[in-house]
PDB file of N, CA and C in Angstrom:
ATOM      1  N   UNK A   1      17.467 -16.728  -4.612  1.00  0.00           N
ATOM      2  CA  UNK A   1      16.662 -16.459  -5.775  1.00  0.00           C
ATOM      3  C   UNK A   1      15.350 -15.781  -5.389  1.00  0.00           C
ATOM      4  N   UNK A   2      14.717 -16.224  -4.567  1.00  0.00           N
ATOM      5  CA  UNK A   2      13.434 -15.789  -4.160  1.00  0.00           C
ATOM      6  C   UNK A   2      14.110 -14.346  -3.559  1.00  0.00           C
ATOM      7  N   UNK A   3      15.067 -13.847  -3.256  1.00  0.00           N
ATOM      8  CA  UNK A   3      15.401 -12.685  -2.449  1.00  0.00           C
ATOM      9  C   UNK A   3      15.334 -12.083  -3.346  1.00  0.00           C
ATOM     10  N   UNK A   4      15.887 -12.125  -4.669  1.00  0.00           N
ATOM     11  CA  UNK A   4      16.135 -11.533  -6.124  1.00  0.00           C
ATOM     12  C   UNK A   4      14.761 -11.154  -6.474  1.00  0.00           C
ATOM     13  N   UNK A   5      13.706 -11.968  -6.396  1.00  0.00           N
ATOM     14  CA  UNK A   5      12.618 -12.186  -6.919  1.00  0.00           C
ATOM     15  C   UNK A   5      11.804 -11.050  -6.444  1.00  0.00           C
ATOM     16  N   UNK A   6      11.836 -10.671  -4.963  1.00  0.00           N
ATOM     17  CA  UNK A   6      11.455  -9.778  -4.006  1.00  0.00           C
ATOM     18  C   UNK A   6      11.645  -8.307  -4.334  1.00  0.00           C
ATOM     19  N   UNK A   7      13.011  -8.714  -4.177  1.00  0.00           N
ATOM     20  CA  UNK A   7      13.578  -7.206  -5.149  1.00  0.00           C
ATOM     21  C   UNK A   7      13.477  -6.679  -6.224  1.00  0.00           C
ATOM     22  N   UNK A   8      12.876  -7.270  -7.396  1.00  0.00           N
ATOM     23  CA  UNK A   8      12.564  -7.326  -8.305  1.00  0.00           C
ATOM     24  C   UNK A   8      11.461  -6.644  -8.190  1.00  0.00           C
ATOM     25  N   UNK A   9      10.316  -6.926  -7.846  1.00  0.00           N
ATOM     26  CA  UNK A   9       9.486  -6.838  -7.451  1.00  0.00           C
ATOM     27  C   UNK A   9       8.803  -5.349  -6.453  1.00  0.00           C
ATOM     28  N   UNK A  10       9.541  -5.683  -5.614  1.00  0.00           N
ATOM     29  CA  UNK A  10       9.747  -4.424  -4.605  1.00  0.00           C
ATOM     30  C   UNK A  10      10.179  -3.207  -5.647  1.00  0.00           C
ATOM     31  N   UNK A  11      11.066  -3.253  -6.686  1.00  0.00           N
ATOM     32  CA  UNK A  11      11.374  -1.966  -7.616  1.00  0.00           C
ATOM     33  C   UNK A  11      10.930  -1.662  -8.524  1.00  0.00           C
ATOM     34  N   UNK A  12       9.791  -2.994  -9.047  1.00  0.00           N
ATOM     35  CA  UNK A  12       9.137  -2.606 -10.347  1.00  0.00           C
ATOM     36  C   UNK A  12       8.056  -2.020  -9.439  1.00  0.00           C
ATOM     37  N   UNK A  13       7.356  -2.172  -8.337  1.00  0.00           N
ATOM     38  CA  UNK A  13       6.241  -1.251  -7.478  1.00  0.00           C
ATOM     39  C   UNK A  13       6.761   0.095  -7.254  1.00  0.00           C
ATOM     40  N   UNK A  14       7.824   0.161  -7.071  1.00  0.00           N
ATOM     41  CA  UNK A  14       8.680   1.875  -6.604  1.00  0.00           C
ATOM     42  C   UNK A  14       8.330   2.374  -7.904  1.00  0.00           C
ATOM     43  N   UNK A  15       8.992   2.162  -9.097  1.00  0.00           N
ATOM     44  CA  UNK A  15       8.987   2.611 -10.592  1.00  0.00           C
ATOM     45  C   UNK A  15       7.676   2.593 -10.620  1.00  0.00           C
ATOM     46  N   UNK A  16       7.124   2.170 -10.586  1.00  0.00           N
ATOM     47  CA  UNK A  16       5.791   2.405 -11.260  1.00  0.00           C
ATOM     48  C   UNK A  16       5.365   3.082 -10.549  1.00  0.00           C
ATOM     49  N   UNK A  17       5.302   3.678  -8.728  1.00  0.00           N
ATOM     50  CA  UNK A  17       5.185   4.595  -8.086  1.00  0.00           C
ATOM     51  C   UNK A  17       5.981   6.225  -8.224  1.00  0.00           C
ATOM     52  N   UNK A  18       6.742   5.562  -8.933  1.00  0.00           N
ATOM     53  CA  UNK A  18       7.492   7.163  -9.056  1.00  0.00           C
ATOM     54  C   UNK A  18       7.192   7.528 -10.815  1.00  0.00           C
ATOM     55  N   UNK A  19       6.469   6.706 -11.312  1.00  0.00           N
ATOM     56  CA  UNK A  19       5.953   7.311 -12.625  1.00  0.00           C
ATOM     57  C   UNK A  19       4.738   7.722 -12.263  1.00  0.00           C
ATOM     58  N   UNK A  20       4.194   7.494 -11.676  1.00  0.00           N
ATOM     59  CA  UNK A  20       2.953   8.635 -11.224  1.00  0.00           C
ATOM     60  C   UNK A  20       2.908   9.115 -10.002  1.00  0.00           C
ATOM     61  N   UNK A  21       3.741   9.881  -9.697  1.00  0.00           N
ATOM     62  CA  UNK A  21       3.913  10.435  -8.391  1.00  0.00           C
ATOM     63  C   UNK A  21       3.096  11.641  -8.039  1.00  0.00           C
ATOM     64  N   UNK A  22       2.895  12.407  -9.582  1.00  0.00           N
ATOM     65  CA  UNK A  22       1.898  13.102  -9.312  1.00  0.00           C
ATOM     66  C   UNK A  22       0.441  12.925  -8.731  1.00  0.00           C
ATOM     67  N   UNK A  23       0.563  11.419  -8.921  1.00  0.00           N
ATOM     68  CA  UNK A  23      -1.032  11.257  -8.282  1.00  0.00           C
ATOM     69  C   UNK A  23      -0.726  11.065  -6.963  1.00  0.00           C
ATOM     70  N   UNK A  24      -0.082  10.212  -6.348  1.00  0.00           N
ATOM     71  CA  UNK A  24       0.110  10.147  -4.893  1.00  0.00           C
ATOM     72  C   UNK A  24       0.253  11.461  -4.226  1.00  0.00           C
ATOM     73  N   UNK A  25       0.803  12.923  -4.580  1.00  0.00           N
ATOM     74  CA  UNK A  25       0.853  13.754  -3.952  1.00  0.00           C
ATOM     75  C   UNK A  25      -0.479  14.326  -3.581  1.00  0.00           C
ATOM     76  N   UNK A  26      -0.936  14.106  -2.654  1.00  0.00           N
ATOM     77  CA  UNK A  26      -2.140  14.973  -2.409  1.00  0.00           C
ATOM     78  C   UNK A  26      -2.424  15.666  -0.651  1.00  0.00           C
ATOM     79  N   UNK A  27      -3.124  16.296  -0.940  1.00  0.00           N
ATOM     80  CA  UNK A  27      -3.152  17.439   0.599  1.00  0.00           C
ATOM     81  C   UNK A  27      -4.068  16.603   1.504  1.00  0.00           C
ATOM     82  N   UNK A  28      -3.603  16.911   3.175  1.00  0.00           N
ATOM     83  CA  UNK A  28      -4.618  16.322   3.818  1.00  0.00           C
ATOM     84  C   UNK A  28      -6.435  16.533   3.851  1.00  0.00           C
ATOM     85  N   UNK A  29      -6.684  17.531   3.037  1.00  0.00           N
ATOM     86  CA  UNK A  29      -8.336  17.389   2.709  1.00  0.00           C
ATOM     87  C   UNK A  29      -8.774  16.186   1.386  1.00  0.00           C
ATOM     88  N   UNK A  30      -7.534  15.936   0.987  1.00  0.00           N
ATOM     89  CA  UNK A  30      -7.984  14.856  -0.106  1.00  0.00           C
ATOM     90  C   UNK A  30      -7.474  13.372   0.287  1.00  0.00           C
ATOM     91  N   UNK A  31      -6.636  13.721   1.521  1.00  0.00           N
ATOM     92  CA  UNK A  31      -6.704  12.636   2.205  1.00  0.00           C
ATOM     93  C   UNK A  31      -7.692  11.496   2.752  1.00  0.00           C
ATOM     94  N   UNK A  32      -8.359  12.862   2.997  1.00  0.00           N
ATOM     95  CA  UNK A  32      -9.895  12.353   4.357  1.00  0.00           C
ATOM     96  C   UNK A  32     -10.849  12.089   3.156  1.00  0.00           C
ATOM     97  N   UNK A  33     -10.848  12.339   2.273  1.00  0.00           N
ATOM     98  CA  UNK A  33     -11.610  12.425   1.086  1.00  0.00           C
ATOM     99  C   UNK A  33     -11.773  10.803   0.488  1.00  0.00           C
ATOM    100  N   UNK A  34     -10.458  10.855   0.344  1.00  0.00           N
ATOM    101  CA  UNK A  34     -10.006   9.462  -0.351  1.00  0.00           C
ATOM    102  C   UNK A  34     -10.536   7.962   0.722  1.00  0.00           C
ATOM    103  N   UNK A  35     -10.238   7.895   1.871  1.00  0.00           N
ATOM    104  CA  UNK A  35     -11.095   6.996   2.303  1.00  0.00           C
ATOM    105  C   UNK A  35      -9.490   6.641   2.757  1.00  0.00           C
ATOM    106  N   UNK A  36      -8.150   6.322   2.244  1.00  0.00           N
ATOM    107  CA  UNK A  36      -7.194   5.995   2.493  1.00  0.00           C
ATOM    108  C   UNK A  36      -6.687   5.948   3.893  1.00  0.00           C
ATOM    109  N   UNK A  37      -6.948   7.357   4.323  1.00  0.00           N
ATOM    110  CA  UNK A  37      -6.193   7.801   5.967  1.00  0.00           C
ATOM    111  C   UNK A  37      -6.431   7.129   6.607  1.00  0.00           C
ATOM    112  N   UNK A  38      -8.388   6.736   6.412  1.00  0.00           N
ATOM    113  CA  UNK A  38      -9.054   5.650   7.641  1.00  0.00           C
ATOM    114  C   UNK A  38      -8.205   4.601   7.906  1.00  0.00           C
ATOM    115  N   UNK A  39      -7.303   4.122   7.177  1.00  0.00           N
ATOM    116  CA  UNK A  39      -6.975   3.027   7.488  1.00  0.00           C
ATOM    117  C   UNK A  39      -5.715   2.671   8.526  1.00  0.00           C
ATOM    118  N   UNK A  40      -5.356   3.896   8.752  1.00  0.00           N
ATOM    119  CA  UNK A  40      -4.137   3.982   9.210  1.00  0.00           C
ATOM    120  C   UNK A  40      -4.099   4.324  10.664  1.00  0.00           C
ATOM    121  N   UNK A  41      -3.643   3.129  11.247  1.00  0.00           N
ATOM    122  CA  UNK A  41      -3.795   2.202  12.903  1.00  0.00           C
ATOM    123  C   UNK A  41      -4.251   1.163  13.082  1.00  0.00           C
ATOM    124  N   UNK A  42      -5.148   1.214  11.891  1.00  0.00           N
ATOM    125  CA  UNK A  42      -5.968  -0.113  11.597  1.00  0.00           C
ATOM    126  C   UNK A  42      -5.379  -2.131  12.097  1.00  0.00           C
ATOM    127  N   UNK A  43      -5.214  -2.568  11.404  1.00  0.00           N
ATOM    128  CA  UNK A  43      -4.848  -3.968  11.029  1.00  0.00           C
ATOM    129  C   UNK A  43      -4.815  -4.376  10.321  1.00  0.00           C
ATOM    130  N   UNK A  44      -4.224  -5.317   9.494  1.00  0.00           N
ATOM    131  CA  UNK A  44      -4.039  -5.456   8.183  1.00  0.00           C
ATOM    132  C   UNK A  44      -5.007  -6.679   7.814  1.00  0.00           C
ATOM    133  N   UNK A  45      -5.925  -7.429   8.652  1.00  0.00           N
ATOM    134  CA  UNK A  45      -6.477  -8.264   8.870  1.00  0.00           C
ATOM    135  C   UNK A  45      -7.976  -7.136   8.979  1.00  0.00           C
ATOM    136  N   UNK A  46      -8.312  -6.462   9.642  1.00  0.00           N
ATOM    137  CA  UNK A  46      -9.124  -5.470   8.925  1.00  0.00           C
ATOM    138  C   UNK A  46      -9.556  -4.953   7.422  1.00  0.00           C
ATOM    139  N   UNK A  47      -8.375  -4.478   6.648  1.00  0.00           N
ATOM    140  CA  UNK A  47      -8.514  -4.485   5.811  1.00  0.00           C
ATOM    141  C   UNK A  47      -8.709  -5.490   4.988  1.00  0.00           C
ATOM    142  N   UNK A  48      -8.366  -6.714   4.737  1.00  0.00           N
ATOM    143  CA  UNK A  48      -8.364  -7.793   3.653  1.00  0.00           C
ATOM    144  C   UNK A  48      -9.915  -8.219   4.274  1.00  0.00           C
ATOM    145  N   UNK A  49     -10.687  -7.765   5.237  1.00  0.00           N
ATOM    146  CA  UNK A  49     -11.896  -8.539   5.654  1.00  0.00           C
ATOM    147  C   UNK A  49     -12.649  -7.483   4.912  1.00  0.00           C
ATOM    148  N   UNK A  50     -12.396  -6.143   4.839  1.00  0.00           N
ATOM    149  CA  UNK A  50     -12.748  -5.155   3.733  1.00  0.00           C
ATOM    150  C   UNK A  50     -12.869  -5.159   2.563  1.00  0.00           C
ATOM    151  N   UNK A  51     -11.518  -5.189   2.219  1.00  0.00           N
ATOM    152  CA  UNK A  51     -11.410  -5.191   0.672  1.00  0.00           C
ATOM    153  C   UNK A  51     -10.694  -6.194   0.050  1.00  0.00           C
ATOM    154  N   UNK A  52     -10.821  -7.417   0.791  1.00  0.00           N
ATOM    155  CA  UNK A  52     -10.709  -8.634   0.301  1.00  0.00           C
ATOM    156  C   UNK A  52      -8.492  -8.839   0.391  1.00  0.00           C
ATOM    157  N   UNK A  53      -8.296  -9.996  -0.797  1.00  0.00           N
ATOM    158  CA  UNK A  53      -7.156  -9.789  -0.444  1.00  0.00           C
ATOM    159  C   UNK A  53      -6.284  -9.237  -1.278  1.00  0.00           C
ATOM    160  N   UNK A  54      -4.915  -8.411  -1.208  1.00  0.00           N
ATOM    161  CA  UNK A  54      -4.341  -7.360  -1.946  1.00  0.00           C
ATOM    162  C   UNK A  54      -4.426  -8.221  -3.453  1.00  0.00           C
ATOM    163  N   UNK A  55      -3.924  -6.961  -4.729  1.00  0.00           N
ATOM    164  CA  UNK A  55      -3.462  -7.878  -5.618  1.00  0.00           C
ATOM    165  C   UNK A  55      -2.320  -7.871  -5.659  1.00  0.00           C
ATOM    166  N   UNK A  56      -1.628  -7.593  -4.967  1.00  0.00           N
ATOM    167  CA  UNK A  56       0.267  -7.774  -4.690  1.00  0.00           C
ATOM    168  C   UNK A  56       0.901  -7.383  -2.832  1.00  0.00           C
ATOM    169  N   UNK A  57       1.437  -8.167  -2.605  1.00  0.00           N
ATOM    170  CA  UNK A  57       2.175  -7.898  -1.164  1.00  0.00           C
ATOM    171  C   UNK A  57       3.801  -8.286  -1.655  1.00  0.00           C
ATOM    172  N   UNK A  58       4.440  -7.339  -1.457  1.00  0.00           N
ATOM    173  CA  UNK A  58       5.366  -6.913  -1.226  1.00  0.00           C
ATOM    174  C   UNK A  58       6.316  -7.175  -0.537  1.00  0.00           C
ATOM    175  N   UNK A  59       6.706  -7.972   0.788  1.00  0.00           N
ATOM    176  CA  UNK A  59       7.838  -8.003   1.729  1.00  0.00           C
ATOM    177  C   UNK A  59       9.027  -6.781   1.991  1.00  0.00           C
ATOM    178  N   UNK A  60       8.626  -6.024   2.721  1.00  0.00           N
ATOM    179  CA  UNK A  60       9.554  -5.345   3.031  1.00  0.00           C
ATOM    180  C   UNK A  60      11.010  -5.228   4.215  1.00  0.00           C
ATOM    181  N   UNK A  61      11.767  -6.060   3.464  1.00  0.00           N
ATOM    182  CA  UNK A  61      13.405  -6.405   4.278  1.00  0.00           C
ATOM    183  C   UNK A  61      13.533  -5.593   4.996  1.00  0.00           C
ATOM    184  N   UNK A  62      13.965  -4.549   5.109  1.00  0.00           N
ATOM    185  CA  UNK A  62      14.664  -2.992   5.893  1.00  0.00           C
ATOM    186  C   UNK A  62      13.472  -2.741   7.398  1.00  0.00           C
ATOM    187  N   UNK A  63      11.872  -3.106   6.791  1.00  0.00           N
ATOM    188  CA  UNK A  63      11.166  -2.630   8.373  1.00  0.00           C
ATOM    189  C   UNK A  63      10.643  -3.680   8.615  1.00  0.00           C
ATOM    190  N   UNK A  64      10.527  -5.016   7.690  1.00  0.00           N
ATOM    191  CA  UNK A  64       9.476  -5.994   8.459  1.00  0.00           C
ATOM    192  C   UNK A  64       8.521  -6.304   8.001  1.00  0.00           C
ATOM    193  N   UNK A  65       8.008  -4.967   7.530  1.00  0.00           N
ATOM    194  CA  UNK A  65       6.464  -5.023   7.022  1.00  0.00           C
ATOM    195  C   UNK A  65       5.972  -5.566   5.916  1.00  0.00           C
ATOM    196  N   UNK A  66       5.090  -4.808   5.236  1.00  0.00           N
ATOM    197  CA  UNK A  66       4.678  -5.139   4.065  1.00  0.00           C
ATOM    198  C   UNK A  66       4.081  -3.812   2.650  1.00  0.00           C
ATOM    199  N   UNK A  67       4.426  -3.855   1.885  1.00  0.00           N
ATOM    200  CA  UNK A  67       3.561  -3.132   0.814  1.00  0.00           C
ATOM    201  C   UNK A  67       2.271  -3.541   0.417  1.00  0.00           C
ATOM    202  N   UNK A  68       1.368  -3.346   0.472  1.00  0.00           N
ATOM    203  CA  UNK A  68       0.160  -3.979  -0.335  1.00  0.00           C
ATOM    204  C   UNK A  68      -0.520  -3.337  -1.290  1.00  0.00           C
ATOM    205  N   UNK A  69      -1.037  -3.817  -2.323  1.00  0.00           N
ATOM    206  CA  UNK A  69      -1.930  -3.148  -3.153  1.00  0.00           C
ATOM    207  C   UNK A  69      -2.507  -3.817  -3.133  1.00  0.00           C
ATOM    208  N   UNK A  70      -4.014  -2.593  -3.948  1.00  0.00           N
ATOM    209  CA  UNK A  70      -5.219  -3.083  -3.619  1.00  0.00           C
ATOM    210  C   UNK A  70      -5.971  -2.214  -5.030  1.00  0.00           C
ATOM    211  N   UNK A  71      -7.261  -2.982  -5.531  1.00  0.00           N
ATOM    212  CA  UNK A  71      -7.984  -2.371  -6.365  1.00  0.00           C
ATOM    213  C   UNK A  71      -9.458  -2.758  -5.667  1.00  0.00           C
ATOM    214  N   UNK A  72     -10.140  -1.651  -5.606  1.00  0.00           N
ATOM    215  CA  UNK A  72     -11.405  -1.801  -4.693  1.00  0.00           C
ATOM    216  C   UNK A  72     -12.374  -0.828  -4.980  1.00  0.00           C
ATOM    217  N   UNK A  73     -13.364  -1.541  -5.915  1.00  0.00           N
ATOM    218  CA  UNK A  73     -14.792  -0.327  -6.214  1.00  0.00           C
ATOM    219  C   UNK A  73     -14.123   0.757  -6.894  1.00  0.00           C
ATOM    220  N   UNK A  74     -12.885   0.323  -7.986  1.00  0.00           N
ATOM    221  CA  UNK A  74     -12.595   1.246  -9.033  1.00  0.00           C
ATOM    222  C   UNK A  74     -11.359   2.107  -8.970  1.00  0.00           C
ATOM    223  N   UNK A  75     -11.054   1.804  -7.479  1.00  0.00           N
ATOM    224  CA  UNK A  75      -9.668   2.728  -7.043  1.00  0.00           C
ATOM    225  C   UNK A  75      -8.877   1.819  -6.554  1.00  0.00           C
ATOM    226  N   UNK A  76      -7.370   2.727  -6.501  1.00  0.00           N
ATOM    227  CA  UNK A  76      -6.512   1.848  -6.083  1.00  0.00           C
ATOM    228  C   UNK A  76      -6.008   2.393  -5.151  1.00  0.00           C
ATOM    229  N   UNK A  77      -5.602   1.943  -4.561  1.00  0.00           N
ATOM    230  CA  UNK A  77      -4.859   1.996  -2.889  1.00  0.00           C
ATOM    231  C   UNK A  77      -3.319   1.451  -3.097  1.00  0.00           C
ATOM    232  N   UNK A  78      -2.247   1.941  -2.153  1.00  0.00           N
ATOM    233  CA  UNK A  78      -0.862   1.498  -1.594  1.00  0.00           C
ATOM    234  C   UNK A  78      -1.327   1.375   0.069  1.00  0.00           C
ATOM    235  N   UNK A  79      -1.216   0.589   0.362  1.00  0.00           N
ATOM    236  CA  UNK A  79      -0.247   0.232   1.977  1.00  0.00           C
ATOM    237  C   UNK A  79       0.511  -0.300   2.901  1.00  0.00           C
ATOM    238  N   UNK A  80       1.359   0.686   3.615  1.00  0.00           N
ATOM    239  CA  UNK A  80       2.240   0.272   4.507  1.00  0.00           C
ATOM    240  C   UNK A  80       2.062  -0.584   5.643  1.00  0.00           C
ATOM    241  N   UNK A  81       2.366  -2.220   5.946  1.00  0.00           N
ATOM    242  CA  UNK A  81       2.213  -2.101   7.247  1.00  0.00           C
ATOM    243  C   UNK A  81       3.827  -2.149   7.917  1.00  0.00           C
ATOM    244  N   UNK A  82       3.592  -2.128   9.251  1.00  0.00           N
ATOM    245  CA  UNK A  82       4.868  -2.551   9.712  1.00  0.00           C
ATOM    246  C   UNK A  82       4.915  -4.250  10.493  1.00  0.00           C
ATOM    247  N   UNK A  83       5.897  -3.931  11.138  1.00  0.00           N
ATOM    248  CA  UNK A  83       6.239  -5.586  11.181  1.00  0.00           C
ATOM    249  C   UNK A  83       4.862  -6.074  12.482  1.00  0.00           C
ATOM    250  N   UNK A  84       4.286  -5.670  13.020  1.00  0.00           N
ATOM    251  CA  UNK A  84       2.900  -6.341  13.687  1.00  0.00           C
ATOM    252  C   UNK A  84       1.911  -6.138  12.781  1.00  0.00           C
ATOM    253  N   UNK A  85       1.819  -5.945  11.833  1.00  0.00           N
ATOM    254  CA  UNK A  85       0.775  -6.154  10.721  1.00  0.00           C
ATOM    255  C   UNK A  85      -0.183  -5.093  10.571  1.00  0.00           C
ATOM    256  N   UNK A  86       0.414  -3.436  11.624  1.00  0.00           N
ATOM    257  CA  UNK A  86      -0.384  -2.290  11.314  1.00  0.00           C
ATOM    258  C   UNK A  86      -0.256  -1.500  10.249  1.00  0.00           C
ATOM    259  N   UNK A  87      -1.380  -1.203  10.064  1.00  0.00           N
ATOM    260  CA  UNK A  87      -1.118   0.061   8.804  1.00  0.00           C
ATOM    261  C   UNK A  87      -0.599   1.136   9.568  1.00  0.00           C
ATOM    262  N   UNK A  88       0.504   2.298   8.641  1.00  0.00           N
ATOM    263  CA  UNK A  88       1.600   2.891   9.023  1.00  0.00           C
ATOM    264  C   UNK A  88       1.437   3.636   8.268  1.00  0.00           C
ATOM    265  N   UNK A  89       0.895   3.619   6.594  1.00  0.00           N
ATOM    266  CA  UNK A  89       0.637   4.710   5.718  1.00  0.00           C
ATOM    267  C   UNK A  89       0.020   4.133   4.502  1.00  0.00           C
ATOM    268  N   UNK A  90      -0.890   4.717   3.836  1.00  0.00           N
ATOM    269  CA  UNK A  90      -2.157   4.552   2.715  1.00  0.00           C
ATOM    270  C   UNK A  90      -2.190   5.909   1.880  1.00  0.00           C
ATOM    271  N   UNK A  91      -2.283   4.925   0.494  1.00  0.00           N
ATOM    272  CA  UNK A  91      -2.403   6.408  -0.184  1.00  0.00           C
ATOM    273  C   UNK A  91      -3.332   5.615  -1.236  1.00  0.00           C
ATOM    274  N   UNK A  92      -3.974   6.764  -1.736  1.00  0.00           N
ATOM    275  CA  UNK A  92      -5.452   6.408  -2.785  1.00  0.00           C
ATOM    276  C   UNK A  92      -4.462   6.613  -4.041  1.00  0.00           C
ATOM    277  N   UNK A  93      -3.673   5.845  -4.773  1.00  0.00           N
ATOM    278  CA  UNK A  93      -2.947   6.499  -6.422  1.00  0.00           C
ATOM    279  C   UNK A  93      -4.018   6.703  -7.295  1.00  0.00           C
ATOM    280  N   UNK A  94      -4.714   6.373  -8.014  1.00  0.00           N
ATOM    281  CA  UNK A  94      -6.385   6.972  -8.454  1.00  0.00           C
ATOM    282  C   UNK A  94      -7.486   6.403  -8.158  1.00  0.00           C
TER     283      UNK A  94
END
């Protein structure tokens, strides 16, 4: 049940990522812009000492890792970690 629950979960974050996909697409000058890139090598224990703790984590079955979101000083953030708890990829959605 809780696996169900995950998945659930895990696809209502995709859907709602692929209904605004236009915002996630952006070029690497709006990368560096966004504040997002910094984060990526980081620790995921870094970040939550940052910007506190996500408002959703994710479990990701297939690598280990994790999804996180985040709302912080008005924007929102996605990130990847992998299974040692690094960030792997960040994106600013607005």
């Amino acid at each position: 049940m809780k696996r169900l629950i995950a998945a659930g979960a895990l696809a209502g974050a995709l859907a709602m990522l692929a209904a605004g996909c236009s915002n996630l697409i952006t070029t690497p000058s709006q990368e560096s812009r966004s504040g997002a890139a910094q984060w990526i090598g980081k620790n995921r224990v870094d970040l939550a000492n940052q910007m506190g703790q996500p408002k959703e984590a994710v479990p990701m079955t297939d690598t280990g890792g994790e999804m996180l979101f985040y709302s912080y000083e008005g924007h929102h953030y996605v990130f990847e970690t992998g299974p040692d708890g690094s960030i792997i990829s960040a994106v600013q959605t607005r």
